[in-house]
Protein backbone atom coordinates (compact mmCIF):
# COMPACT_ATOMS: atom_id res chain seq x y z
CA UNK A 1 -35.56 19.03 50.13
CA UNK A 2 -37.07 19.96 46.85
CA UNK A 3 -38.78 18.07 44.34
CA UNK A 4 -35.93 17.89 42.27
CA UNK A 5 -33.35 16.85 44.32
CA UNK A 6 -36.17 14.18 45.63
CA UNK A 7 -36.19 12.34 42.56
CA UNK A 8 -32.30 12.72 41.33
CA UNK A 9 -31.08 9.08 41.76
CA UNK A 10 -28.92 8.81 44.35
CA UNK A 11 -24.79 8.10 44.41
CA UNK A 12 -22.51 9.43 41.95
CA UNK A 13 -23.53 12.52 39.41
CA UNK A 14 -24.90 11.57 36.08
CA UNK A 15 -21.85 13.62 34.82
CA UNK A 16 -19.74 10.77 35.90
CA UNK A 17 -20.96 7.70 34.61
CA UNK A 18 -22.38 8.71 31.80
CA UNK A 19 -18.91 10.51 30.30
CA UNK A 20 -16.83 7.38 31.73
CA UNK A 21 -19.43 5.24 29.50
CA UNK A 22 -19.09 7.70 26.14
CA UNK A 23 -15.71 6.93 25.89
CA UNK A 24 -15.47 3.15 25.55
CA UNK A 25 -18.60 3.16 23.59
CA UNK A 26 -17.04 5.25 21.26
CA UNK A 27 -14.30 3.33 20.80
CA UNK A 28 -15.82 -0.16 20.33
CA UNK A 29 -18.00 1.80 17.37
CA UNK A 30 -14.59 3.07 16.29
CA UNK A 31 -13.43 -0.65 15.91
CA UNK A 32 -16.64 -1.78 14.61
CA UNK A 33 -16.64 0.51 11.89
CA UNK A 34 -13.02 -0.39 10.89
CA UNK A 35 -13.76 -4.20 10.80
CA UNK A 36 -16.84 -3.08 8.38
CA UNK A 37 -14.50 -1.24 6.25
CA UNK A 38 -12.16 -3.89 5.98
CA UNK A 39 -14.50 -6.70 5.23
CA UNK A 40 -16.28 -4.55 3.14
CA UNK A 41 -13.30 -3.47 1.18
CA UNK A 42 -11.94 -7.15 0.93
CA UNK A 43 -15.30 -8.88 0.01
CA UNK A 44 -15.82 -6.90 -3.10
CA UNK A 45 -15.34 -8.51 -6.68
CA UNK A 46 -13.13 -5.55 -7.81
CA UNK A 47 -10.70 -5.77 -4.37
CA UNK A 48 -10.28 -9.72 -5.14
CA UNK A 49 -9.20 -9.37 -8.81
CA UNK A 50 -6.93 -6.87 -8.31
CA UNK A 51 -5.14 -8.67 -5.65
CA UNK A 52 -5.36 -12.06 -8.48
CA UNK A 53 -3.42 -9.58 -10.64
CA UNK A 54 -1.47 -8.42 -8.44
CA UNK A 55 -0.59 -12.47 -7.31
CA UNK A 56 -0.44 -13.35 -10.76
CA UNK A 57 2.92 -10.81 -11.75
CA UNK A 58 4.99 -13.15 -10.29
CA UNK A 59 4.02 -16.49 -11.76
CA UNK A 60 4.18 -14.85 -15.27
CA UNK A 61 7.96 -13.87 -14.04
CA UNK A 62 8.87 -17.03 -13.23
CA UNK A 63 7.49 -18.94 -15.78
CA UNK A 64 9.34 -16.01 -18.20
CA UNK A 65 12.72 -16.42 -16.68
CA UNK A 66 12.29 -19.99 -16.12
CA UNK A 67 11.61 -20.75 -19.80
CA UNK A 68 14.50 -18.79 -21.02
CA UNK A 69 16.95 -20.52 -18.99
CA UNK A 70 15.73 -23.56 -20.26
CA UNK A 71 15.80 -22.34 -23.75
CA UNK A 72 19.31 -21.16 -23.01
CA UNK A 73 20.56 -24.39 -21.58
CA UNK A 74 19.17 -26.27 -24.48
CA UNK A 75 21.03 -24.25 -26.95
CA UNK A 76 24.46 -25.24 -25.53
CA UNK A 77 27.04 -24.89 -22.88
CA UNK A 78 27.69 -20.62 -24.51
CA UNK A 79 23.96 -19.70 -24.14
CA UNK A 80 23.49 -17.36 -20.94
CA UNK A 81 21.54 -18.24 -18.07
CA UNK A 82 19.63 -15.73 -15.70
CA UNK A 83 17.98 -12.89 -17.98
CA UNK A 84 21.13 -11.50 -19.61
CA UNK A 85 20.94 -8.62 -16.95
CA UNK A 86 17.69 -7.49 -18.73
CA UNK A 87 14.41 -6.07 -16.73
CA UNK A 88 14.04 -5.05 -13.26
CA UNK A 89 16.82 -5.14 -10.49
CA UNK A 90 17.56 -9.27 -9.36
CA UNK A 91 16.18 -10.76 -12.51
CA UNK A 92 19.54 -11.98 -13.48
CA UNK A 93 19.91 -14.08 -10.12
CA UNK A 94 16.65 -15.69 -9.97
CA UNK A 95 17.94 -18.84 -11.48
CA UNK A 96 20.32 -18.73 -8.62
CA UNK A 97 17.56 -18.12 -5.73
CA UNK A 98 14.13 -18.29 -5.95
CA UNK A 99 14.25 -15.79 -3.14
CA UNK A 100 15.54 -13.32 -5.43
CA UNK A 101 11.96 -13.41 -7.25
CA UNK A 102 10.31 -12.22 -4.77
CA UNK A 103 12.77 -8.58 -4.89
CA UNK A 104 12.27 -8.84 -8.93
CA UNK A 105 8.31 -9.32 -8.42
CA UNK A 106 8.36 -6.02 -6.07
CA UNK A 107 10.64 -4.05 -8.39
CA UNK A 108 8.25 -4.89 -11.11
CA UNK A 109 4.87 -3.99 -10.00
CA UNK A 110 5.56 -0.90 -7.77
CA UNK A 111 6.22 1.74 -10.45
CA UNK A 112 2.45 0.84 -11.78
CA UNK A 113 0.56 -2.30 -11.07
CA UNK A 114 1.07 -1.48 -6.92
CA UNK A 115 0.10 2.31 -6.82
CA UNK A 116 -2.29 1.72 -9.62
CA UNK A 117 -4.02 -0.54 -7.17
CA UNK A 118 -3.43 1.48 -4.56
CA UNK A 119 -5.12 4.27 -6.54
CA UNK A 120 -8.19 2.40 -7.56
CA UNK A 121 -9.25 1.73 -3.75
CA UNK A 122 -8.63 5.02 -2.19
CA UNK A 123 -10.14 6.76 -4.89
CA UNK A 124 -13.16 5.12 -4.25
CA UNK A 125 -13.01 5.30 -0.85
CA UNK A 126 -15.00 8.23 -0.49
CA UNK A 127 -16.69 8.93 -3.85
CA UNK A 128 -17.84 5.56 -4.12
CA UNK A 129 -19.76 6.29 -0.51
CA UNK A 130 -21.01 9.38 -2.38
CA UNK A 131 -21.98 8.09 -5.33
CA UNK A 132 -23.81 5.31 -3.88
CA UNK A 133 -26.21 7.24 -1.38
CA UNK A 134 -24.36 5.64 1.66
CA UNK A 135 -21.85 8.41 2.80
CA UNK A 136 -25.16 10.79 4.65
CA UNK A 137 -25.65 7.30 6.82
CA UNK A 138 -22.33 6.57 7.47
CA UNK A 139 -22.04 10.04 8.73
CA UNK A 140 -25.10 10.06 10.67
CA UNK A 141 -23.04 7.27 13.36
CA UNK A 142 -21.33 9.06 16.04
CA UNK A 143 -18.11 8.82 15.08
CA UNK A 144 -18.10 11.97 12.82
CA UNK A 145 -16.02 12.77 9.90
CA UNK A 146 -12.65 12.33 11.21
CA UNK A 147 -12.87 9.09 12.66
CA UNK A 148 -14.41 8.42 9.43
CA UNK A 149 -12.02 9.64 7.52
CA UNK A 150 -9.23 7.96 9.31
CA UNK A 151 -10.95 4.74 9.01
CA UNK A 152 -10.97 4.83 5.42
CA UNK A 153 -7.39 5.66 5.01
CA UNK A 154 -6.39 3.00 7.35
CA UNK A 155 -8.65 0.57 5.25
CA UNK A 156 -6.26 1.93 2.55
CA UNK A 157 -3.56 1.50 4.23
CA UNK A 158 -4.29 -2.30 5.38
CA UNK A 159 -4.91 -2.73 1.37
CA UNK A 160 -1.20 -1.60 0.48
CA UNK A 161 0.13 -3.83 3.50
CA UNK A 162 -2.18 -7.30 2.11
CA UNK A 163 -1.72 -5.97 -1.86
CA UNK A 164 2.12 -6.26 -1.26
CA UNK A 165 2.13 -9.29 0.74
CA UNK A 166 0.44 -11.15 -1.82
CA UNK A 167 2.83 -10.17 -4.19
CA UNK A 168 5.90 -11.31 -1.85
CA UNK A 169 4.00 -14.56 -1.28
CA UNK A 170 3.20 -15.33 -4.58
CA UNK A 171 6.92 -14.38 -5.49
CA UNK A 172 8.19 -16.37 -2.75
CA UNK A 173 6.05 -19.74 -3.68
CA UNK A 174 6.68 -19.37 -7.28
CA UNK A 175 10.35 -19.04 -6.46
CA UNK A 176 10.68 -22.05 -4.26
CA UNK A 177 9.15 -24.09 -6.98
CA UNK A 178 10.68 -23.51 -9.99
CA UNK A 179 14.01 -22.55 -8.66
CA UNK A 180 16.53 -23.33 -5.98
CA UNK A 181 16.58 -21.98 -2.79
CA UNK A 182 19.97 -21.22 -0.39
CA UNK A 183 22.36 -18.48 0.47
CA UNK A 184 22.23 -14.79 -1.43
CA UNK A 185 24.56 -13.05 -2.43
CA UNK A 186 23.97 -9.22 -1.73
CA UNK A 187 24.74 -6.18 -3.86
CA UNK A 188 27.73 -6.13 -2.31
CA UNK A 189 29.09 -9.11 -3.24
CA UNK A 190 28.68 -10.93 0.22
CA UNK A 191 26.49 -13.82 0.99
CA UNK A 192 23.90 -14.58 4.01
CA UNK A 193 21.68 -17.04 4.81
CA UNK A 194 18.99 -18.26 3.83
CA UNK A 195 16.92 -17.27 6.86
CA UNK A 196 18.53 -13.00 6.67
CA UNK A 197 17.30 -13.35 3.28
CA UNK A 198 13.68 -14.28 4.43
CA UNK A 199 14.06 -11.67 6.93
CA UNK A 200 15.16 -8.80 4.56
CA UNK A 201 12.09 -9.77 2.17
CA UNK A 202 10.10 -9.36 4.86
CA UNK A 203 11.56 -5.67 5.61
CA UNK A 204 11.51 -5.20 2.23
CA UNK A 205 7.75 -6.17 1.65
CA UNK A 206 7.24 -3.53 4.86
CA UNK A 207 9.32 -0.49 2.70
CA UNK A 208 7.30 -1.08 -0.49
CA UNK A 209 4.20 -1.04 1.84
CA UNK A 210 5.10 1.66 3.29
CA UNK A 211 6.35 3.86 0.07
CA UNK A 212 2.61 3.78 -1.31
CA UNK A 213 1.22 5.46 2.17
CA UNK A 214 1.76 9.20 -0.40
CA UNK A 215 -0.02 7.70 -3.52
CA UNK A 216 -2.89 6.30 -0.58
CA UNK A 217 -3.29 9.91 1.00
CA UNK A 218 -3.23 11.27 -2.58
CA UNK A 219 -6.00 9.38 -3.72
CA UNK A 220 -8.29 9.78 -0.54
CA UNK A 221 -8.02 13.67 -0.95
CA UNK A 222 -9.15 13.29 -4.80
CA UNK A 223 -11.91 10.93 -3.13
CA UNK A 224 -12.92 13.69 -1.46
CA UNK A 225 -13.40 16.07 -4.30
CA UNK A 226 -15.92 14.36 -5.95
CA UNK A 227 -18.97 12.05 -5.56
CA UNK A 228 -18.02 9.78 -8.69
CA UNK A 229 -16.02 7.07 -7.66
CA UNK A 230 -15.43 6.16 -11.47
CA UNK A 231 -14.05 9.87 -11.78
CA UNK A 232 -11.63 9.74 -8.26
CA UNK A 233 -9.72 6.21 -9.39
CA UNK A 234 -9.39 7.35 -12.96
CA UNK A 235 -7.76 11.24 -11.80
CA UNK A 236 -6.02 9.45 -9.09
CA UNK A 237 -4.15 6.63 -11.67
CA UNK A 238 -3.94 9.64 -13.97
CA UNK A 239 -2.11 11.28 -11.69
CA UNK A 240 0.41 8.31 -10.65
CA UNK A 241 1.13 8.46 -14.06
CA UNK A 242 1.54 11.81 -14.91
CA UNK A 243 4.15 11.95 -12.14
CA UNK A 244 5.92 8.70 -13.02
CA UNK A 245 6.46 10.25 -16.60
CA UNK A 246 7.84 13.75 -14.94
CA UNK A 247 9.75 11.15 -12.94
CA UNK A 248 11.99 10.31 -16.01
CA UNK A 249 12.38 13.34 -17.79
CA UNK A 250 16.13 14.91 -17.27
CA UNK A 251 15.40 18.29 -17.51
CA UNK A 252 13.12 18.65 -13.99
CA UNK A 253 16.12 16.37 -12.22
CA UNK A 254 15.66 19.87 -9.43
CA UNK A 255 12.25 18.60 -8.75
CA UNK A 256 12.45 15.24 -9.32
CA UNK A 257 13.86 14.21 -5.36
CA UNK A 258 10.26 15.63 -4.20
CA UNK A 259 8.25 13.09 -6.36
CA UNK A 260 6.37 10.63 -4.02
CA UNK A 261 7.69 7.88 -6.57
CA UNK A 262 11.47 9.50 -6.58
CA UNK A 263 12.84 6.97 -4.11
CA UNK A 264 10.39 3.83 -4.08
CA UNK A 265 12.94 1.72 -5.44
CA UNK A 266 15.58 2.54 -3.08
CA UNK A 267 14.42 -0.43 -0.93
CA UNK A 268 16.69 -2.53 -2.85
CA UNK A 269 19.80 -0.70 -0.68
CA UNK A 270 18.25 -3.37 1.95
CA UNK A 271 20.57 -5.98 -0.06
CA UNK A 272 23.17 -4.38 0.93
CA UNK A 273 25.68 -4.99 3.53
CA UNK A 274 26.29 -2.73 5.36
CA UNK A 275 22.67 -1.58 4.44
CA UNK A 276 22.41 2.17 2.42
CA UNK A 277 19.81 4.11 4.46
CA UNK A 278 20.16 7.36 3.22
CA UNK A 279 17.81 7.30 -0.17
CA UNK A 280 15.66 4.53 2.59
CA UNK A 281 14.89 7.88 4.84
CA UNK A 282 14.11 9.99 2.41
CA UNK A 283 11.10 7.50 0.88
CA UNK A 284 9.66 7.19 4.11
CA UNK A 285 10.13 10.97 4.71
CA UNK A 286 8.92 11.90 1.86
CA UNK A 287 5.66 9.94 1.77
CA UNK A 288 4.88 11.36 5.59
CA UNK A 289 5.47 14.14 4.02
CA UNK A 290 2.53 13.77 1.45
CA UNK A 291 0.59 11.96 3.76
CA UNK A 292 0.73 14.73 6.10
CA UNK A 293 -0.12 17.46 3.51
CA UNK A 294 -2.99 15.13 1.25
CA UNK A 295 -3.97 13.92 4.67
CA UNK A 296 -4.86 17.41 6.19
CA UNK A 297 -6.15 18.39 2.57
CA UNK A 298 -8.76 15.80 2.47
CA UNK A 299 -9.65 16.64 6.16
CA UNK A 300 -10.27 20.33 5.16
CA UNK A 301 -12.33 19.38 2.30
CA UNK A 302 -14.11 16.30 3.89
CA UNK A 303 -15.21 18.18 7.19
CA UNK A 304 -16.51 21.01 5.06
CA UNK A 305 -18.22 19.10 2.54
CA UNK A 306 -21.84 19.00 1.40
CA UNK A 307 -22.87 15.43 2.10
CA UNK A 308 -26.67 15.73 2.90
CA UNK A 309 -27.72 17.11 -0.19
């Protein structure tokens, strides 16, 4: 026997236990660097007071609509109760259901306050690393660019879940206590309990969540462009807007249906029974859509980019 094969330790090959060991190892770094990320994100001053903003769109609703119905009710039996039919879709039911603040509360912050949110954190996601001397360490962990990469967009993603949560929450509490609470009565004229209703704000929380998974990839890839995080949130928001505006102008109706902000208020067909899917399907397609083409974008430019400089 030669020296070698004297001293190799004997039972299984190295090869074995050492590749069966990689593997769970990576994972548990895997996890450990998304529960960094997400306390990380959710710790910070800037995370907080956007989600007290975010909390706070509600309150001002319901104190709004609350203090015109009682302005109405004090002017006599022929003042109108409910909004006069003004501002986003449900307003003019609130005073019915306090339920029905939680769908105004959603229909009012997702065209800006939502995705502008939305915008701030994944533009930042990156860049800020960059700009703060921490992306070359980050990258130095075995998980490599990918995995790191993916973490930060699901630490996006996990924002746009809690972001509209708190908003449904807020809307929900706010509703229960300056309003009654009971049946709704769909867009279709039917009524359902009070307990489908919970469950359809729920699923309708989950579809506004969902919508902003386009504006999250969108703002990752800008991330990746640049090492100011100041410069990604402001091009990203920019952006949001720029499209919004295109959004509303007749004469590019051919190209509006392909705007990631086209359909985001279609989840309000989930107050319908029978329930409208077809405009549902085509938000959620198109924002896999963007997140599949953003997505791969900011993986091209993110595996390719000069971080060690």
């Amino acid at each position: 026997m030669s020296q070698a094969e004297a001293e190799r330790p004997a039972g299984p090959s190295p090869a074995g236990p050492s590749r069966a060991s990689t593997f769970p190892a990576s994972r548990l770094w895997t996890f450990g660097l998304l529960r960094s990320e997400l306390l990380t994100t959710f710790r910070r001053w800037r995370t907080l007071a956007l989600l007290a903003v975010l909390a706070a769109v509600p309150v001002l609703v319901g104190i709004a609509v609350k203090m015109e119905t009682s302005g109405d009710s004090s002017a006599g039996p022929g003042g109108g109760g409910g909004g006069g039919g003004g501002g986003p879709a449900f307003i003019a039911q609130i005073t019915n259901n306090g339920l029905f603040l939680v769908f105004t509360a959603l229909a009012a912050t997702l065209p800006f306050f939502l995705p502008m949110a939305i915008g701030v954190i994944a533009g930042d996601a990156i860049a800020g690393e960059a700009s703060a001397g921490t992306l070359r360490y980050l990258l130095v962990a075995p998980a490599g660019r990918t995995r790191l990469l993916l973490t930060k967009y699901a630490t996006v993603m996990a924002f746009c879940l809690v972001a509209t949560l708190v908003v449904a929450v807020s809307a929900l509490v706010v509703g229960a206590l300056l309003f009654p609470l009971g049946d709704l009565t769909t867009i279709s004229g039917t009524t359902i309990s009070f307990a489908d209703g919970l469950l359809r704000a729920l699923l309708i929380a989950l579809v506004v969540a969902a919508s902003l998974t386009g504006v999250a990839a969108l703002g990752l890839f800008v991330s990746t462009l640049t090492s100011s995080g100041i410069a990604a949130m402001a091009t990203t928001v920019g952006l949001l807007i720029t499209v919004q505006i295109l959004d509303q102008i007749p004469q590019l109706h051919a190209l509006q249906p392909y705007f990631f902000s086209h359909y985001w208020l279609s989840f309000a067909d989930l107050m319908r029974e029978p329930v409208y899917w077809d405009d549902l399907q085509k938000n959620l397609g198109l924002q896999a859509l963007y997140a599949a083409v953003f997505g791969s974008a900011a993986w091209a430019r993110f595996t390719t980019k000069d971080v060690t400089a």
